[in-house]
C-alpha atoms as a PDB file:
ATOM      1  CA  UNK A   1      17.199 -72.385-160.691  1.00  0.00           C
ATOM      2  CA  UNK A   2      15.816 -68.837-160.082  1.00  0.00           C
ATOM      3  CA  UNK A   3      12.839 -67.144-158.526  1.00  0.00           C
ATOM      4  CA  UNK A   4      10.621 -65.875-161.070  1.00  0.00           C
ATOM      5  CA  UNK A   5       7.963 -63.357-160.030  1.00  0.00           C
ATOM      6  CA  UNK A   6       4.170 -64.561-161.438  1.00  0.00           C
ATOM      7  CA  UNK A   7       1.845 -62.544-159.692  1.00  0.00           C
ATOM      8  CA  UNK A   8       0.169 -60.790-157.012  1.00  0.00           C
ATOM      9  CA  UNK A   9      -1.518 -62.789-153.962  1.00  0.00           C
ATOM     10  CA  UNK A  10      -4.575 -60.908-153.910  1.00  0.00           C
ATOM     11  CA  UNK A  11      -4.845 -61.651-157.571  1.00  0.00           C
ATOM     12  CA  UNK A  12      -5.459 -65.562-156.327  1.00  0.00           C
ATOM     13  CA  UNK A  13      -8.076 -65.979-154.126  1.00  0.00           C
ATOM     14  CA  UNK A  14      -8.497 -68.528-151.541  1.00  0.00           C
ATOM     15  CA  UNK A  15     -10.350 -71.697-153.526  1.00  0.00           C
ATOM     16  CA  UNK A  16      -9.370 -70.166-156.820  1.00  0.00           C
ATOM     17  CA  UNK A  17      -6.901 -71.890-159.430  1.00  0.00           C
ATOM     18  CA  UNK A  18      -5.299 -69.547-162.142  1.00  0.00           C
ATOM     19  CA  UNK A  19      -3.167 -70.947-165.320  1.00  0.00           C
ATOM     20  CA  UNK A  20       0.235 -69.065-165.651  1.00  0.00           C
ATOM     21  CA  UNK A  21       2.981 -69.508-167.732  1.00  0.00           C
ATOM     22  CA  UNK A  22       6.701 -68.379-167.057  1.00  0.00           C
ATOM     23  CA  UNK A  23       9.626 -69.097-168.872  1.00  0.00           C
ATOM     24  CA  UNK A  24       7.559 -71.378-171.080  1.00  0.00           C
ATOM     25  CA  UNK A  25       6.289 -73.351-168.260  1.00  0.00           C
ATOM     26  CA  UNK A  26       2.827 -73.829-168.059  1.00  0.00           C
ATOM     27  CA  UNK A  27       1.416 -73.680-163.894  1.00  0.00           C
ATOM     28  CA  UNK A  28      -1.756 -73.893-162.040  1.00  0.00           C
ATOM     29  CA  UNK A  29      -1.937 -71.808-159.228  1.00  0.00           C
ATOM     30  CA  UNK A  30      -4.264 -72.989-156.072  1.00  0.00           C
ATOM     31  CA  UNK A  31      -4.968 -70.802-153.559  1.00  0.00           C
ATOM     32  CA  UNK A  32      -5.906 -71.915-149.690  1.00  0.00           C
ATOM     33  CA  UNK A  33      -5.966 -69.526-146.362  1.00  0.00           C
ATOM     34  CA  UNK A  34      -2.675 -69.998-145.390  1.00  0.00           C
ATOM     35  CA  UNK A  35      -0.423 -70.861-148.823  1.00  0.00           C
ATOM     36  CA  UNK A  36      -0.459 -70.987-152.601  1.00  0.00           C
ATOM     37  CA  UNK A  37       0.618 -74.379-154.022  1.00  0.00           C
ATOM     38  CA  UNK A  38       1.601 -74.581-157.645  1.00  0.00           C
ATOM     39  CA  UNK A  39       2.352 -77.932-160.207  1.00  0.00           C
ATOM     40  CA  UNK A  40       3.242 -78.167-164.004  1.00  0.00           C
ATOM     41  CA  UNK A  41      -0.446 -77.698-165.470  1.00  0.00           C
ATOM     42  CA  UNK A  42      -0.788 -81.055-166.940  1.00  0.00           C
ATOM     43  CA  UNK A  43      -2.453 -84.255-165.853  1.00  0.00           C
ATOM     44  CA  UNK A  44      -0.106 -86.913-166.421  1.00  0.00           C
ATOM     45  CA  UNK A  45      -3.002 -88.960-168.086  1.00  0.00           C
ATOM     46  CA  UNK A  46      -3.223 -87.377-171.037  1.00  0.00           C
ATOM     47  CA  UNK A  47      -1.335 -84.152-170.582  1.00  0.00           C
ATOM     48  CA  UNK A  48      -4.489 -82.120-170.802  1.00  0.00           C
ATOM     49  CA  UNK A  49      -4.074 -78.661-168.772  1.00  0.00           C
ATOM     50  CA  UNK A  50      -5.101 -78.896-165.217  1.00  0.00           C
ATOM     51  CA  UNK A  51      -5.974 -75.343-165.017  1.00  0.00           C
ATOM     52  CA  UNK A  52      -8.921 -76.368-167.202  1.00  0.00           C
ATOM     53  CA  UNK A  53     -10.402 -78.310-164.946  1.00  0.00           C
ATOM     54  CA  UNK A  54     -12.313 -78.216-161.432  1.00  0.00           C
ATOM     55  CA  UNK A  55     -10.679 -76.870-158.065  1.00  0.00           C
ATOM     56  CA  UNK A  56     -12.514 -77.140-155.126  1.00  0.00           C
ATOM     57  CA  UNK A  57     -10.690 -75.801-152.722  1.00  0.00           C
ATOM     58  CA  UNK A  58      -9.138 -79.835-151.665  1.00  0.00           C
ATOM     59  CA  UNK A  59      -9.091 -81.732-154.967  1.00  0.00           C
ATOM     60  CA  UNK A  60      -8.238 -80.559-158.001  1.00  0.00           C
ATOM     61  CA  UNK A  61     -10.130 -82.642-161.170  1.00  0.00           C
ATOM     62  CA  UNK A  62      -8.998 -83.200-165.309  1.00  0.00           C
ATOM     63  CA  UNK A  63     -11.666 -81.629-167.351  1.00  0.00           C
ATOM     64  CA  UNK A  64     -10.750 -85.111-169.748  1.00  0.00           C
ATOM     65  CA  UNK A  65     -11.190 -88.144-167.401  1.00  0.00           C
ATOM     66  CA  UNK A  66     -12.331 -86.739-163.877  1.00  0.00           C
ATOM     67  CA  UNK A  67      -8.595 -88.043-162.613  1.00  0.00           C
ATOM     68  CA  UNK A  68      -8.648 -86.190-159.378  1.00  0.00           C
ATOM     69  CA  UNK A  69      -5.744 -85.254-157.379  1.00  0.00           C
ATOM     70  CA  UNK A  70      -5.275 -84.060-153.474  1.00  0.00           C
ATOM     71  CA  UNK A  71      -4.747 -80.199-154.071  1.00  0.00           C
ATOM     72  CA  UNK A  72      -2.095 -79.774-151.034  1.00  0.00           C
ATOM     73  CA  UNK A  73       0.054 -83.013-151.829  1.00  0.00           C
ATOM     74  CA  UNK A  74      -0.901 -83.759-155.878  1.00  0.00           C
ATOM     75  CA  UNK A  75      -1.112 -87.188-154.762  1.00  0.00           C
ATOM     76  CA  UNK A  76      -3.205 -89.386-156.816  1.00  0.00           C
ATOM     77  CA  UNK A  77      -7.103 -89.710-155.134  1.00  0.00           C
ATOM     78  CA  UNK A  78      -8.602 -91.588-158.269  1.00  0.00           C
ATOM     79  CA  UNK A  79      -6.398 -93.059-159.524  1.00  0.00           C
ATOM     80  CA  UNK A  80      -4.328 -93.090-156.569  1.00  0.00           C
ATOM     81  CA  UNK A  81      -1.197 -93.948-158.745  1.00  0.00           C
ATOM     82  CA  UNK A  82      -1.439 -90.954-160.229  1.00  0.00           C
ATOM     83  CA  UNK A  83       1.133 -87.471-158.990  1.00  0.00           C
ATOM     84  CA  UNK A  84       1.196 -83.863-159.988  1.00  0.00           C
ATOM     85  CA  UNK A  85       4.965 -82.524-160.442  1.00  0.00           C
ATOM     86  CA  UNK A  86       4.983 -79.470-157.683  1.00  0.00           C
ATOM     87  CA  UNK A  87       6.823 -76.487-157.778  1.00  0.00           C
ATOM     88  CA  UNK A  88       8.320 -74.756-155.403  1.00  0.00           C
ATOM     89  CA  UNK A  89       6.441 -71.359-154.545  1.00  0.00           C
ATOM     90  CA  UNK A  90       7.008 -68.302-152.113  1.00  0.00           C
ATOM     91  CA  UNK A  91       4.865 -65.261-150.748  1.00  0.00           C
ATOM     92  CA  UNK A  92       6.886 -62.372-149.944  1.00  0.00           C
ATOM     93  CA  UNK A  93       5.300 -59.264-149.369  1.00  0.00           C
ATOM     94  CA  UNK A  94       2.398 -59.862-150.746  1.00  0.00           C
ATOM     95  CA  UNK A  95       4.171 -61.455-154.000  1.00  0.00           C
ATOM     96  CA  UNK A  96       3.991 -64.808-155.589  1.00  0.00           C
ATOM     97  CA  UNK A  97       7.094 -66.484-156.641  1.00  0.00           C
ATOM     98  CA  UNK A  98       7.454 -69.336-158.741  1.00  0.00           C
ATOM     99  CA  UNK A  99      11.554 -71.295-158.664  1.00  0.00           C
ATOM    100  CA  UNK A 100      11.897 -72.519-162.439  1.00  0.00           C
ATOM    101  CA  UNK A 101      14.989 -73.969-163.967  1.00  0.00           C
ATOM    102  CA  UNK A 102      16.216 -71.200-166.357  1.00  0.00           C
ATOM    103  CA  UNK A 103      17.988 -74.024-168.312  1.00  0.00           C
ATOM    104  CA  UNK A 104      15.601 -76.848-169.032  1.00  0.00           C
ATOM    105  CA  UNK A 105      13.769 -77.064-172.499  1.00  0.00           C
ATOM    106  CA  UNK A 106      10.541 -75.550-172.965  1.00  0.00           C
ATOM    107  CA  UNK A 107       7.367 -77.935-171.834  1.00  0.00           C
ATOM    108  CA  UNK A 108       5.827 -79.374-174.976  1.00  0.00           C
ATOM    109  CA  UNK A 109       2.090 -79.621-175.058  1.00  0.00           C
ATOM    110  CA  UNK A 110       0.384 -82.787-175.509  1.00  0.00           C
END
């Protein structure tokens, strides 16, 4: 696993979502106040990109089938089965950093 720079904070705004890809991963970015939260950008329904979709600053929706997730936890709100993979993010001065696992095959779109 390494830390792999993505972008700038200010480039996220608070409430805003942004689609990035590193290392062939595809992300969604959400930005709050105090943190940024990132998961793979696909719902697990029907592996249509997240980033795509609606983010209003709490739940993030599928563009496909309105499956809505809790933005901070990517639990499941309809259906509440449901879960976003997370990954792991850091701010350091001023920086957004994304840990991805340099050896893993590249995410296949749906």
């Amino acid at each position: 696993m390494s830390w792999q720079h993505v972008l700038a904070r200010s480039d996220l705004w608070d409430g805003e979502m942004i689609g990035v890809e590193v290392d062939g991963l595809h992300v969604v970015l959400l930005g709050f106040a105090d943190r940024v939260v990132a998961y793979e950008d696909v719902c697990p329904h029907q592996r249509v990109r997240l980033s795509e979709g609606r983010f209003d600053g709490r739940s993030l929706v599928c563009r496909a089938h309105e499956w809505t997730y809790d933005a901070v936890s990517g639990c499941g709100m309809n259906p509440a089965g449901a879960r976003l993979k997370p990954i792991a993010v850091i701010v350091r001065d001023g920086e957004v950093y994304l840990e991805v696992d340099e050896g893993r095959e590249e995410q296949r779109d749906g």
